[in-house]
PDB file of N, CA and C in Angstrom:
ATOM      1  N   UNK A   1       1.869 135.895  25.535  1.00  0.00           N
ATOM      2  CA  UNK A   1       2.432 136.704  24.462  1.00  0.00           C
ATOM      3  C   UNK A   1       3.181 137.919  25.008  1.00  0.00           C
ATOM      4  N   UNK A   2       2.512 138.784  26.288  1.00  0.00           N
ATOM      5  CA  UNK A   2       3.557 139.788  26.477  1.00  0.00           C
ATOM      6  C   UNK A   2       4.753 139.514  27.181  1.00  0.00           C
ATOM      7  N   UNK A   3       5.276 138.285  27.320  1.00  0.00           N
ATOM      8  CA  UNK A   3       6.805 138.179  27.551  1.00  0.00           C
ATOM      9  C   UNK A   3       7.380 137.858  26.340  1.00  0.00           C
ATOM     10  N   UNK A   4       6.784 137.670  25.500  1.00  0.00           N
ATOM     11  CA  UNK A   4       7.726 137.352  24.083  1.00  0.00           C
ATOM     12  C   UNK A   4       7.742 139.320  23.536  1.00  0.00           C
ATOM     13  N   UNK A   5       7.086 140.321  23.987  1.00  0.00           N
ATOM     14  CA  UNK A   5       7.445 141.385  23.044  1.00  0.00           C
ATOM     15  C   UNK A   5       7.725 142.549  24.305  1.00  0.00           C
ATOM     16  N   UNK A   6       7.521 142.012  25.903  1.00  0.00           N
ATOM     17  CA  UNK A   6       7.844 143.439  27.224  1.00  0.00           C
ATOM     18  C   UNK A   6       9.004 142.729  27.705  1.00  0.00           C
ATOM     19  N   UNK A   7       9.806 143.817  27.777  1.00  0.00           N
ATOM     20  CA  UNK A   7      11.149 143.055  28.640  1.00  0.00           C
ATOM     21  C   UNK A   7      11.355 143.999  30.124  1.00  0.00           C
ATOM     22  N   UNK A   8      11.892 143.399  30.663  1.00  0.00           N
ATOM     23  CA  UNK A   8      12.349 144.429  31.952  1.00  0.00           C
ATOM     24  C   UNK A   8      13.174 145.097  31.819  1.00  0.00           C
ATOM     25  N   UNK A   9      12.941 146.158  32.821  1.00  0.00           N
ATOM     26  CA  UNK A   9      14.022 147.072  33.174  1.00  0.00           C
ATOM     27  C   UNK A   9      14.137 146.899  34.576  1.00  0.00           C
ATOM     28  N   UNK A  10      15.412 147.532  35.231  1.00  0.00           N
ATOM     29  CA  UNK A  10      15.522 147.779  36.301  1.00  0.00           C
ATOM     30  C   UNK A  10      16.684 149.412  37.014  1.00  0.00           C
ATOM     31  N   UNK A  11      15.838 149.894  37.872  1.00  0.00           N
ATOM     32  CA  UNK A  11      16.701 151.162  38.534  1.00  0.00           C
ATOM     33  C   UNK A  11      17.743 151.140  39.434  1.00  0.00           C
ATOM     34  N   UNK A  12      18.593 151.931  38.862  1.00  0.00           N
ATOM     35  CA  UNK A  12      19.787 151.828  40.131  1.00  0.00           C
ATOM     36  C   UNK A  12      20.191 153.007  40.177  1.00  0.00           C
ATOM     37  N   UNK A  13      20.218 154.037  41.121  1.00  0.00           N
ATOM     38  CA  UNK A  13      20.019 155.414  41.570  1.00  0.00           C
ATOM     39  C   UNK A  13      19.293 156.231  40.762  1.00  0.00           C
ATOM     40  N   UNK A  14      17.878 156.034  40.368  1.00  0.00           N
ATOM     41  CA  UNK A  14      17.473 156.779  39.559  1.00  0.00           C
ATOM     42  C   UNK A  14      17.474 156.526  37.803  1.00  0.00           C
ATOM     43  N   UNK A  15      18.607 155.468  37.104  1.00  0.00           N
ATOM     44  CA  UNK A  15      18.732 155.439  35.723  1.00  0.00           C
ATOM     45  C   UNK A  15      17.810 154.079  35.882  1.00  0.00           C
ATOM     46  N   UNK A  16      17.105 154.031  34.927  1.00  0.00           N
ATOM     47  CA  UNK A  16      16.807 152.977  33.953  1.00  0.00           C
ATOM     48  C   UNK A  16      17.823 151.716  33.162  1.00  0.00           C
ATOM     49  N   UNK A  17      18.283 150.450  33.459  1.00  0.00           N
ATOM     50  CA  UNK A  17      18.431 149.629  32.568  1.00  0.00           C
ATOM     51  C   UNK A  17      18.408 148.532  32.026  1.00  0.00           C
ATOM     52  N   UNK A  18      18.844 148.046  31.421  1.00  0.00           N
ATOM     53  CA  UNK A  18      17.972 146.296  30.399  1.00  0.00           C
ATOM     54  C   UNK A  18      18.224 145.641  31.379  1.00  0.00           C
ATOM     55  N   UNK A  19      17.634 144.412  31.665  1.00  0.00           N
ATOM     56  CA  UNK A  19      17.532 143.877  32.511  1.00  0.00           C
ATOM     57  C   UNK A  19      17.381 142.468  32.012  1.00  0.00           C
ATOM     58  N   UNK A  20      18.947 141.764  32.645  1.00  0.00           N
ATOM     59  CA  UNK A  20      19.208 140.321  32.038  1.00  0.00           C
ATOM     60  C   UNK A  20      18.702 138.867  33.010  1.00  0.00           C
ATOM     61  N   UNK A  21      17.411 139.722  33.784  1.00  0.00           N
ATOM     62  CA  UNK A  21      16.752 138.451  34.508  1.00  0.00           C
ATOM     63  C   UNK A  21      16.347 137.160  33.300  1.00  0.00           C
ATOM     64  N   UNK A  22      16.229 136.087  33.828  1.00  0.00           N
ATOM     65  CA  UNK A  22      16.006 134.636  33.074  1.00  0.00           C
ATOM     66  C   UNK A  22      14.496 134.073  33.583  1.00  0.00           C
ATOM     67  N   UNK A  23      14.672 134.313  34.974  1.00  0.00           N
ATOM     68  CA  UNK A  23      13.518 133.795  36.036  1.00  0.00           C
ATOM     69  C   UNK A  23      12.772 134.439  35.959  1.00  0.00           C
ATOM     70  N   UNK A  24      11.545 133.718  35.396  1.00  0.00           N
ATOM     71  CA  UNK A  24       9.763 135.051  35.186  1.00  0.00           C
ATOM     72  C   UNK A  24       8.969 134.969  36.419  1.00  0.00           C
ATOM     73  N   UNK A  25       9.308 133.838  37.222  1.00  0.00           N
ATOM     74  CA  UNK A  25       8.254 133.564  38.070  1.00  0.00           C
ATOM     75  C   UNK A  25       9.091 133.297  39.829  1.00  0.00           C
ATOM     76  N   UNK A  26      10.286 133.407  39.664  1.00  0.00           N
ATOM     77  CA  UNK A  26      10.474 132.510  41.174  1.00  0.00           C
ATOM     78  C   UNK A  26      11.273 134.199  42.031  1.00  0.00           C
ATOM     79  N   UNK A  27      11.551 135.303  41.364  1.00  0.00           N
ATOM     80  CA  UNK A  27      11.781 136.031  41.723  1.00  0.00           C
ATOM     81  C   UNK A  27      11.899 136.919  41.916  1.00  0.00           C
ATOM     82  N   UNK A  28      12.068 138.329  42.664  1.00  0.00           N
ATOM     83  CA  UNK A  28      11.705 139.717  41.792  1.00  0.00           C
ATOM     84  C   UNK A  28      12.982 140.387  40.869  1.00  0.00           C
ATOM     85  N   UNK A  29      12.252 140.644  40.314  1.00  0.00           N
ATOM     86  CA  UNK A  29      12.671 141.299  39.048  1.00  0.00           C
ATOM     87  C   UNK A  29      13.258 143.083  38.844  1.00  0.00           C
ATOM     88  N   UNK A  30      13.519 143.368  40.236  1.00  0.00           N
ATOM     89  CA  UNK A  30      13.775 144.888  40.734  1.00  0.00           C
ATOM     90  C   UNK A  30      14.984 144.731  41.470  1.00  0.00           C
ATOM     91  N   UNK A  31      15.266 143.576  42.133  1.00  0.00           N
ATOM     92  CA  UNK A  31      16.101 143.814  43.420  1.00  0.00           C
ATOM     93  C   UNK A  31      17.713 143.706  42.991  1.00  0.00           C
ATOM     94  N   UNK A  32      18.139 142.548  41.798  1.00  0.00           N
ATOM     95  CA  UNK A  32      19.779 142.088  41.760  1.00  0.00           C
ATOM     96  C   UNK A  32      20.373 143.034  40.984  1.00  0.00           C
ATOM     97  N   UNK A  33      20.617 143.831  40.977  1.00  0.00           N
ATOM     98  CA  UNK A  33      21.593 144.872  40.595  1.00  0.00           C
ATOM     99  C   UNK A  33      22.531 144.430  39.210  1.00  0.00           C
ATOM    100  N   UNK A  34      23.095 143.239  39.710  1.00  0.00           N
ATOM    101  CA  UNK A  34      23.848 142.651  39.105  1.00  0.00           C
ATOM    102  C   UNK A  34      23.456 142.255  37.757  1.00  0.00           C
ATOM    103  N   UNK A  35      21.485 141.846  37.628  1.00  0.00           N
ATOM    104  CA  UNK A  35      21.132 141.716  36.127  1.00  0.00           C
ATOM    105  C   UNK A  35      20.993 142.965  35.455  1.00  0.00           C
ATOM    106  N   UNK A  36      21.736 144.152  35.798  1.00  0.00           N
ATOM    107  CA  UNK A  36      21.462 145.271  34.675  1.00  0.00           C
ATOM    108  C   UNK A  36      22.472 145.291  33.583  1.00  0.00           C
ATOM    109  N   UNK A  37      22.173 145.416  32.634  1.00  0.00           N
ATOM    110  CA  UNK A  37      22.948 145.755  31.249  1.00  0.00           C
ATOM    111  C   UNK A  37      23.566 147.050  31.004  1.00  0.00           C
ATOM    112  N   UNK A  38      22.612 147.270  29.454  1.00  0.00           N
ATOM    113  CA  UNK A  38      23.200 149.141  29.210  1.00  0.00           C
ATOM    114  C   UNK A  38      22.134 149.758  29.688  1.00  0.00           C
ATOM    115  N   UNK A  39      22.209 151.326  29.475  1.00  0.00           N
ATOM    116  CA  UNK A  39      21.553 152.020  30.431  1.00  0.00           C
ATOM    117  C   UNK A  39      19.706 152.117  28.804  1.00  0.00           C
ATOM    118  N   UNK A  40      18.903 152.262  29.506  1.00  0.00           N
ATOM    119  CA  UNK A  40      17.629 152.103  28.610  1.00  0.00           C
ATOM    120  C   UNK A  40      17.623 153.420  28.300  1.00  0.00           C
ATOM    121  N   UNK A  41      17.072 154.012  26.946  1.00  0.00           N
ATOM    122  CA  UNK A  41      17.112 155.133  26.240  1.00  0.00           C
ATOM    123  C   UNK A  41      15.463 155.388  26.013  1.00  0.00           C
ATOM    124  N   UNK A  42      14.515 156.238  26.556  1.00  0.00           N
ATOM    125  CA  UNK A  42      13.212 156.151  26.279  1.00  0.00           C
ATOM    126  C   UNK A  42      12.688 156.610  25.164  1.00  0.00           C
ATOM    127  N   UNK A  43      13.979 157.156  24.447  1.00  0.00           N
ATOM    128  CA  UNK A  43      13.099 157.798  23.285  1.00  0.00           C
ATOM    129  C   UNK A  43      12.736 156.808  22.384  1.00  0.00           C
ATOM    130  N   UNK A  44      11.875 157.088  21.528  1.00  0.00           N
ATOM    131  CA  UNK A  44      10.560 156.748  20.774  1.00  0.00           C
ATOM    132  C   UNK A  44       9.886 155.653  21.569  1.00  0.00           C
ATOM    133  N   UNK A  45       9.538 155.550  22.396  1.00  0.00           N
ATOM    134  CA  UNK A  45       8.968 155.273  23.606  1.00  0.00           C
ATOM    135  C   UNK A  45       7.518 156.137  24.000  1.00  0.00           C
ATOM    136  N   UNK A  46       6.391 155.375  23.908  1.00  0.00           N
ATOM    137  CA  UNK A  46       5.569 156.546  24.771  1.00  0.00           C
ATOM    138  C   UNK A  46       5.084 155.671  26.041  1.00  0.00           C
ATOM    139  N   UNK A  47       5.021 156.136  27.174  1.00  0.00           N
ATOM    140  CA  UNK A  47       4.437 155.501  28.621  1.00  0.00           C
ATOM    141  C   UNK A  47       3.250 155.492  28.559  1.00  0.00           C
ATOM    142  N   UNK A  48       2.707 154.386  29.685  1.00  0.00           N
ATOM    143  CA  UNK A  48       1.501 154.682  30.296  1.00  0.00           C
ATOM    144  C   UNK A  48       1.656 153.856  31.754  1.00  0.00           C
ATOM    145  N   UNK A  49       0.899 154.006  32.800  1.00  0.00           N
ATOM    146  CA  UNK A  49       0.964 153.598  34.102  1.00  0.00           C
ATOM    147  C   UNK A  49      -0.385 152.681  34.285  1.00  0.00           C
ATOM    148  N   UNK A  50       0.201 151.698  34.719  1.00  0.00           N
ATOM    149  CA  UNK A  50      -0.660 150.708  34.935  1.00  0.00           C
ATOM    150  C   UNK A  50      -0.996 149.798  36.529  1.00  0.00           C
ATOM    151  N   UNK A  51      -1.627 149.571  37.333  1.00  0.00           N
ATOM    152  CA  UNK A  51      -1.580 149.338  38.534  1.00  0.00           C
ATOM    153  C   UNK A  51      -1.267 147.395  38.068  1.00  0.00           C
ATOM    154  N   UNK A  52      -0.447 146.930  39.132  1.00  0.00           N
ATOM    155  CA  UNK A  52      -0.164 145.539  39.099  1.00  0.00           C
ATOM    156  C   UNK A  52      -0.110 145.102  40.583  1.00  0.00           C
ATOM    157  N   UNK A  53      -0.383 144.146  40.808  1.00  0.00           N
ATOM    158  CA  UNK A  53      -0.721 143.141  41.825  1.00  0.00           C
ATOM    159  C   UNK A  53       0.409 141.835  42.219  1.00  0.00           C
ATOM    160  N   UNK A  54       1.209 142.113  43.352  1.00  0.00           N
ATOM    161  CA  UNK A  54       1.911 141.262  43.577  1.00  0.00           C
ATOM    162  C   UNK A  54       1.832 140.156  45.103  1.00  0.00           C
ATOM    163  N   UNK A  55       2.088 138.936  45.104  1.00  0.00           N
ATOM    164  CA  UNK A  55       2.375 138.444  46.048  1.00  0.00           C
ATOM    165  C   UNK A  55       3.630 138.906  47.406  1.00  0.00           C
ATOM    166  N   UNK A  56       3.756 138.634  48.288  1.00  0.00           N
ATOM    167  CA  UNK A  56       4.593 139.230  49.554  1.00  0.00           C
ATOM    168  C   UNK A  56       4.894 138.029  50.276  1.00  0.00           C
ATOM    169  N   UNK A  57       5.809 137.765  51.001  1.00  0.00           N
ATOM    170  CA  UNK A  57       6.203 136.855  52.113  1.00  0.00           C
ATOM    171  C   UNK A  57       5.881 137.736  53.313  1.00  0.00           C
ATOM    172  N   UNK A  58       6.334 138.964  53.441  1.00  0.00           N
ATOM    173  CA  UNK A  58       6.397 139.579  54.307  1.00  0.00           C
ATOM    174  C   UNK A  58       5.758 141.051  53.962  1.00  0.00           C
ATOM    175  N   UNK A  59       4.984 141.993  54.582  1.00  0.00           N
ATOM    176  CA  UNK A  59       4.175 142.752  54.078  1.00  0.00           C
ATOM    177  C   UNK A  59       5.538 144.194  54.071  1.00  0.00           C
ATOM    178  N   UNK A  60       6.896 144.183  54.341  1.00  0.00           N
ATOM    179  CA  UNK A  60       7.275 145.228  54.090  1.00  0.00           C
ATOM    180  C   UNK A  60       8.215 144.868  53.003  1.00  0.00           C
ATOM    181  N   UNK A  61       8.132 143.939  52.135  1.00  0.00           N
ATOM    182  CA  UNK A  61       9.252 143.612  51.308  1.00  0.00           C
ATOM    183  C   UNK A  61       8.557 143.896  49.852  1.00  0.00           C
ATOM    184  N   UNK A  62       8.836 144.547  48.864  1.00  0.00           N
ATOM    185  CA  UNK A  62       7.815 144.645  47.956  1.00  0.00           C
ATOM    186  C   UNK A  62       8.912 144.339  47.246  1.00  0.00           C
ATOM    187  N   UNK A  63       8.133 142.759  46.657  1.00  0.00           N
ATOM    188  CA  UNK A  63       9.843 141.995  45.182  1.00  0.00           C
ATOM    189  C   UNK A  63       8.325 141.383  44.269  1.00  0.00           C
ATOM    190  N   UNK A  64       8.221 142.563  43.085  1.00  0.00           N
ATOM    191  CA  UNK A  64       7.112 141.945  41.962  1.00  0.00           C
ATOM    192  C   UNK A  64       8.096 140.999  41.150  1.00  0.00           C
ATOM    193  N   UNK A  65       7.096 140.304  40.504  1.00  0.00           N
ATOM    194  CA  UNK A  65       7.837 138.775  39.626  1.00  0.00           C
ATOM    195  C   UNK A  65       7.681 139.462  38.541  1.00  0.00           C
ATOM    196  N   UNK A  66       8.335 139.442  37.049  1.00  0.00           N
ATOM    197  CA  UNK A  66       7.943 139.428  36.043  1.00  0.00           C
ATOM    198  C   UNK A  66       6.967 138.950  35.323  1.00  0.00           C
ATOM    199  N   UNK A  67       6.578 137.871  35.579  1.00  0.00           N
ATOM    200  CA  UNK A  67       4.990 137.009  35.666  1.00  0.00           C
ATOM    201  C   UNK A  67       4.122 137.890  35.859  1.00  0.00           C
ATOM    202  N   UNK A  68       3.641 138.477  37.439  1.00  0.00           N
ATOM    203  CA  UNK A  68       3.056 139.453  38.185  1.00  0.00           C
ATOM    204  C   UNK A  68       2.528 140.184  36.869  1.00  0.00           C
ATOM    205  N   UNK A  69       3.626 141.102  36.793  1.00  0.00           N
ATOM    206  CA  UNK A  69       3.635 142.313  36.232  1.00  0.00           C
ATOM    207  C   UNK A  69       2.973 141.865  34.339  1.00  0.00           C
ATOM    208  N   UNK A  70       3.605 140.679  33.857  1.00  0.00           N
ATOM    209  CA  UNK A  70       3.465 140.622  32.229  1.00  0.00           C
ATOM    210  C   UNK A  70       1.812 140.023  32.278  1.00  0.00           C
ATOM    211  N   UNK A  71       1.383 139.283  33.211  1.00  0.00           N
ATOM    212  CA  UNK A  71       0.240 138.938  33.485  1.00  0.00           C
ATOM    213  C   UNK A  71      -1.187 140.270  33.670  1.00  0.00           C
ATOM    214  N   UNK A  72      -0.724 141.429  34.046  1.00  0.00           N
ATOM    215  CA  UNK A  72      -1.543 142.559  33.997  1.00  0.00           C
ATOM    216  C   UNK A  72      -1.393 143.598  32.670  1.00  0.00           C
ATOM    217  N   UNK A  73      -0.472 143.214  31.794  1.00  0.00           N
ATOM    218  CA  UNK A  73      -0.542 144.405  30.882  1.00  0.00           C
ATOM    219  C   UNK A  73      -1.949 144.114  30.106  1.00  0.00           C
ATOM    220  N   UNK A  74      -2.516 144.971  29.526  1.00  0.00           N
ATOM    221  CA  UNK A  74      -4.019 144.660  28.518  1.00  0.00           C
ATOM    222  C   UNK A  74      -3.425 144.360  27.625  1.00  0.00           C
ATOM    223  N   UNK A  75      -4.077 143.110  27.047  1.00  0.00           N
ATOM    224  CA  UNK A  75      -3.930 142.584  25.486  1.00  0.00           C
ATOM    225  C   UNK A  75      -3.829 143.513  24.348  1.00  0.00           C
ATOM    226  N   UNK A  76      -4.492 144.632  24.638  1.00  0.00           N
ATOM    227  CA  UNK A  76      -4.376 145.580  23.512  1.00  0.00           C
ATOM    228  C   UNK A  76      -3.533 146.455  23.176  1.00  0.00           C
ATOM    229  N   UNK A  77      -2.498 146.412  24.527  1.00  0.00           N
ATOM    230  CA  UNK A  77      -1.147 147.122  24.559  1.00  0.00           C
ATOM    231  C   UNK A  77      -0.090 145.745  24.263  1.00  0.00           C
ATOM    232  N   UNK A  78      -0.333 144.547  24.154  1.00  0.00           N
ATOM    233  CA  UNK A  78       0.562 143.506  24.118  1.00  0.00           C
ATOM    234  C   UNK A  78       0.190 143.780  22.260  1.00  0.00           C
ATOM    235  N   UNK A  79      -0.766 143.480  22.108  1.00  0.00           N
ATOM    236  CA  UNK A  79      -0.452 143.389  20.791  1.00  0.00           C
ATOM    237  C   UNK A  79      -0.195 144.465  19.932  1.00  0.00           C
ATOM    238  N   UNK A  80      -0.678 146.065  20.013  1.00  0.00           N
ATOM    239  CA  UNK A  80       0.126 147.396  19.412  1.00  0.00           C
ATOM    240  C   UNK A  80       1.546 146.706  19.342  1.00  0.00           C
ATOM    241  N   UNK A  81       2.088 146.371  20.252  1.00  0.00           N
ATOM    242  CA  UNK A  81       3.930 146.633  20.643  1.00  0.00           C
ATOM    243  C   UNK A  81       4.310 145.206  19.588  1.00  0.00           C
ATOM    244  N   UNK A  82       3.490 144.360  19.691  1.00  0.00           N
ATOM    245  CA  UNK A  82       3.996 142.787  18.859  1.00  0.00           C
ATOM    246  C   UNK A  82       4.009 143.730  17.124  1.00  0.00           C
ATOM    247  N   UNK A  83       2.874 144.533  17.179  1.00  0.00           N
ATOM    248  CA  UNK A  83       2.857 145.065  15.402  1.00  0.00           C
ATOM    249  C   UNK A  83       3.537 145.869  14.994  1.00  0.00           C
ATOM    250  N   UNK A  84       4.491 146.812  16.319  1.00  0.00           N
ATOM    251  CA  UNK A  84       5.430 147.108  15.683  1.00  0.00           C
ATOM    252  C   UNK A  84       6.832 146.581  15.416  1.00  0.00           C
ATOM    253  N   UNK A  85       7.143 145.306  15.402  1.00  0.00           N
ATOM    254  CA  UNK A  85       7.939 144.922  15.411  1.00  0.00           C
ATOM    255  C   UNK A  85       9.434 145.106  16.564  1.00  0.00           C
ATOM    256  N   UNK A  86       8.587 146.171  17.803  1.00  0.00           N
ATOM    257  CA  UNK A  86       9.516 146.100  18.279  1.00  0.00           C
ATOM    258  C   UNK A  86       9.670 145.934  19.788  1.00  0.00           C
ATOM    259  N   UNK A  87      10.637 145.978  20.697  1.00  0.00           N
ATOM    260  CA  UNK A  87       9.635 145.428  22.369  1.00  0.00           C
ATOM    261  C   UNK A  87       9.635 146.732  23.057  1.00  0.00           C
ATOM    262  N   UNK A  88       8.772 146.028  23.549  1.00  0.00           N
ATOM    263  CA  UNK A  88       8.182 147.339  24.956  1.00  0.00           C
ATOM    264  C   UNK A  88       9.042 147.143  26.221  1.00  0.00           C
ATOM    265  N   UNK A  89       9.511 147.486  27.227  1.00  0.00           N
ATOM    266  CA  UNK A  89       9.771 147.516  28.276  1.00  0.00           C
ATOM    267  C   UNK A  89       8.946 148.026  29.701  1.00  0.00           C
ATOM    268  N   UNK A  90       8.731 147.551  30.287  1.00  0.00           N
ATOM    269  CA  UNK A  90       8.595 148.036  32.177  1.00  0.00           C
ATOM    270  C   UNK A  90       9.433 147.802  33.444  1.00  0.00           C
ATOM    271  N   UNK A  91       8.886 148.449  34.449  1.00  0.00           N
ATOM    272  CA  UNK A  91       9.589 148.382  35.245  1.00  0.00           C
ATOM    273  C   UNK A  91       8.520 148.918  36.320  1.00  0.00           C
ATOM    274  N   UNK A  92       8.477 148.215  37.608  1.00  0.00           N
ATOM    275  CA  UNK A  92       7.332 148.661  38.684  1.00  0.00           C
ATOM    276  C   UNK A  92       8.099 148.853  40.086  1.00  0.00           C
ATOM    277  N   UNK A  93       7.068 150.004  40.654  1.00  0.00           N
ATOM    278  CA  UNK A  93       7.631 150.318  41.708  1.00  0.00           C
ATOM    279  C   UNK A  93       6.746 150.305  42.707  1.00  0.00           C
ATOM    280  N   UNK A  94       6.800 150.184  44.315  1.00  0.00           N
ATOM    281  CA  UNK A  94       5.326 150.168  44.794  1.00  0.00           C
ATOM    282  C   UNK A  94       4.571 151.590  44.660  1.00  0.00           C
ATOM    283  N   UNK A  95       3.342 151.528  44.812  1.00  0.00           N
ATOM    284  CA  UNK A  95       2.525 152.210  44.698  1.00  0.00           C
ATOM    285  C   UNK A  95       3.087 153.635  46.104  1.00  0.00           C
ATOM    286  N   UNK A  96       3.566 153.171  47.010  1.00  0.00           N
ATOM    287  CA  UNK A  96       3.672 154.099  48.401  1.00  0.00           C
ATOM    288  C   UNK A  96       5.288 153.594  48.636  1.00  0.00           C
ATOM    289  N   UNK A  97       5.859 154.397  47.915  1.00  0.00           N
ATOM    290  CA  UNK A  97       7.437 154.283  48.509  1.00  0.00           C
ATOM    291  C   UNK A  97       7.969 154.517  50.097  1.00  0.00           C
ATOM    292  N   UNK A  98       7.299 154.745  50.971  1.00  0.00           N
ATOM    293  CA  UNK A  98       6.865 154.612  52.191  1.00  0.00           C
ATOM    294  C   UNK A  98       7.385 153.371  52.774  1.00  0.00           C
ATOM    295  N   UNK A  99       6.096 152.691  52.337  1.00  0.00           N
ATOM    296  CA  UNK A  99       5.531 151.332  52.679  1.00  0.00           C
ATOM    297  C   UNK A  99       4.571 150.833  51.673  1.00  0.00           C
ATOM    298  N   UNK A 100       5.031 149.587  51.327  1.00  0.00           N
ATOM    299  CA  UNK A 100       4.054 148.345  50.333  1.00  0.00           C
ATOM    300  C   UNK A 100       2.629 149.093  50.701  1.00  0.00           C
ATOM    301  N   UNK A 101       1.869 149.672  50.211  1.00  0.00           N
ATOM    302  CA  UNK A 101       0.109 149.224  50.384  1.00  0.00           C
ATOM    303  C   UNK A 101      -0.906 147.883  50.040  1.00  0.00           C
ATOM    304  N   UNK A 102      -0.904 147.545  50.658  1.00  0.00           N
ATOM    305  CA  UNK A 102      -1.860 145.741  50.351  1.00  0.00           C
ATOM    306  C   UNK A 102      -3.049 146.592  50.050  1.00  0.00           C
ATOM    307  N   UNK A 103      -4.002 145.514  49.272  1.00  0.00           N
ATOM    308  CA  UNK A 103      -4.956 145.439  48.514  1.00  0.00           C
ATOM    309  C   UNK A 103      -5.066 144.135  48.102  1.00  0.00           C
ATOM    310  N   UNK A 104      -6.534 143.442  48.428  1.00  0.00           N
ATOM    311  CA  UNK A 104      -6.730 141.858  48.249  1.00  0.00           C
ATOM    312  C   UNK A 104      -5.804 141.055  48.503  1.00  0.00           C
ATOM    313  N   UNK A 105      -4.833 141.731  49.641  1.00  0.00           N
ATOM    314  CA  UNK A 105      -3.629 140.368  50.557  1.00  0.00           C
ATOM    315  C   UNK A 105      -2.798 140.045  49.085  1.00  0.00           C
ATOM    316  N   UNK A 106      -2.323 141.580  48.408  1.00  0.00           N
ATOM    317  CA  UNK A 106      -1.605 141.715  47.645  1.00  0.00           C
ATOM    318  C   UNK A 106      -0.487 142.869  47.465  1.00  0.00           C
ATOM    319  N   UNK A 107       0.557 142.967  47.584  1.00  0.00           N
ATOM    320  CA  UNK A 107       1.041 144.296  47.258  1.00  0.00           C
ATOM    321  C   UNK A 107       0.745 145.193  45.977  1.00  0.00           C
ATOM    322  N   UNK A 108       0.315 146.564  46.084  1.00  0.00           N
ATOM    323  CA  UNK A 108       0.141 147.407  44.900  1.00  0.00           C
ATOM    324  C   UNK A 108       1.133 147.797  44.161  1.00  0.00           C
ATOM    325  N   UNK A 109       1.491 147.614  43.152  1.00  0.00           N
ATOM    326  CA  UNK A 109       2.734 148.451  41.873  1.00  0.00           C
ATOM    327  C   UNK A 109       1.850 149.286  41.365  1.00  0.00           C
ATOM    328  N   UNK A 110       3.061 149.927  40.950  1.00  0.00           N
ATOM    329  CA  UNK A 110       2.822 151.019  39.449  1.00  0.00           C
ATOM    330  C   UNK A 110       3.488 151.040  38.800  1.00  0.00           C
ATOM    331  N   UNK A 111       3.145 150.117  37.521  1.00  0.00           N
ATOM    332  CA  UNK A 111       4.224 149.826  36.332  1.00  0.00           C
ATOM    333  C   UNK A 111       3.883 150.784  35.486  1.00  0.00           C
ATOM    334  N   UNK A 112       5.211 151.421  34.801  1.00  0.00           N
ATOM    335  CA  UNK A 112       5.516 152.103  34.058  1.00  0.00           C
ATOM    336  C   UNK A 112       5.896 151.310  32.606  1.00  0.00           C
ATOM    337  N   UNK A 113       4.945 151.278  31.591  1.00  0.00           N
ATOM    338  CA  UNK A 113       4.995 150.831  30.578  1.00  0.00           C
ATOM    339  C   UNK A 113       5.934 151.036  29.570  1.00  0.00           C
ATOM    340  N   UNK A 114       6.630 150.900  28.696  1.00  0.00           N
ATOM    341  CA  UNK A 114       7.567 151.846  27.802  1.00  0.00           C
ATOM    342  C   UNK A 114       6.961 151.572  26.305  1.00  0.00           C
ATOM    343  N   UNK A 115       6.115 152.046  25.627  1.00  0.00           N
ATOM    344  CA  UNK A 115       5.461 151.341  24.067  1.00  0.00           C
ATOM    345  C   UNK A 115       6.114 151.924  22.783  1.00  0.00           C
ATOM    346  N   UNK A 116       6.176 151.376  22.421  1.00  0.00           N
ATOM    347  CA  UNK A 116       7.065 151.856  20.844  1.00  0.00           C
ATOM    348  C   UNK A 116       6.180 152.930  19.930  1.00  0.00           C
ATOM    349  N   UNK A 117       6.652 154.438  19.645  1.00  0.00           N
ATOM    350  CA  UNK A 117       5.688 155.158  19.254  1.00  0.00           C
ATOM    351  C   UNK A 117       5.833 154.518  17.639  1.00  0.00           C
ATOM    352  N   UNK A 118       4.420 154.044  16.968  1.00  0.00           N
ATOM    353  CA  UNK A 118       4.249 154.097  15.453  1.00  0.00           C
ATOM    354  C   UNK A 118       4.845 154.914  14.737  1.00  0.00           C
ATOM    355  N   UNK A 119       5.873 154.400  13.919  1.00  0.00           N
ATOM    356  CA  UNK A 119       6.551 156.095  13.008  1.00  0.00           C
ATOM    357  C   UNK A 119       5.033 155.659  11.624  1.00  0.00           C
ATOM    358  N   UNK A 120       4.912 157.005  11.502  1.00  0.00           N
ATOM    359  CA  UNK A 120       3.713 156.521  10.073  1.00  0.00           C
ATOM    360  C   UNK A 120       4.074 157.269   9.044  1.00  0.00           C
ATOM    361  N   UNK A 121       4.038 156.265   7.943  1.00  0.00           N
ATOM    362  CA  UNK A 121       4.781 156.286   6.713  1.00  0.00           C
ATOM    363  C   UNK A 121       4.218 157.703   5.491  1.00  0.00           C
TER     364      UNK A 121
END
């Protein structure tokens, strides 16, 4: 369910934007430049940071899948965002911009959630 209501984003010097990846699983979802759209607007948006767990070929290459990442959000933030009728967005970065940090022969993210604030009537 949270790929039918979180979509990606992706950064390119710092901006935020939509992100016209197709592939959930065979690739990362940060790196082609080329799938960015318009630029993402956060307002009525509220965040939260969430740790995610990715696979590596190589321990200095950090490329999370969209899978990865839609596979760790909590159900209880998938479904808030499905009731408001409207989508959420993320976007993850490694945990140590440095260098990847492994954990369980995994690379660490920190996805940045984007949730639709409730307007109440």
């Amino acid at each position: 369910m949270a790929s039918s209501v979180f979509k990606p984003l992706i950064k390119i010097d710092g901006t935020l934007y939509h992100n016209s990846i197709r592939d959930l699983t065979g690739v990362s979802y940060i790196w082609n430049g080329s799938n960015a759209t318009e630029p993402f607007v956060s307002t009525g948006f509220e965040t939260r940071k969430i740790k995610t767990y990715h696979t590596f070929g190589h321990v200095a290459l950090f490329k999370p899948s969209c899978a990865e990442v839609l596979e760790r959000i909590p159900s209880e933030i998938t479904e808030k965002v499905a009731r408001s009728g409207r989508n959420g967005y993320y976007i993850t970065e490694p945990e140590n911009e440095q260098f990847p940090v492994v954990e369980r022969e995994r690379h660490v993210g920190i996805t940045t959630l984007y949730i639709p604030i409730q307007k109440s009537i």
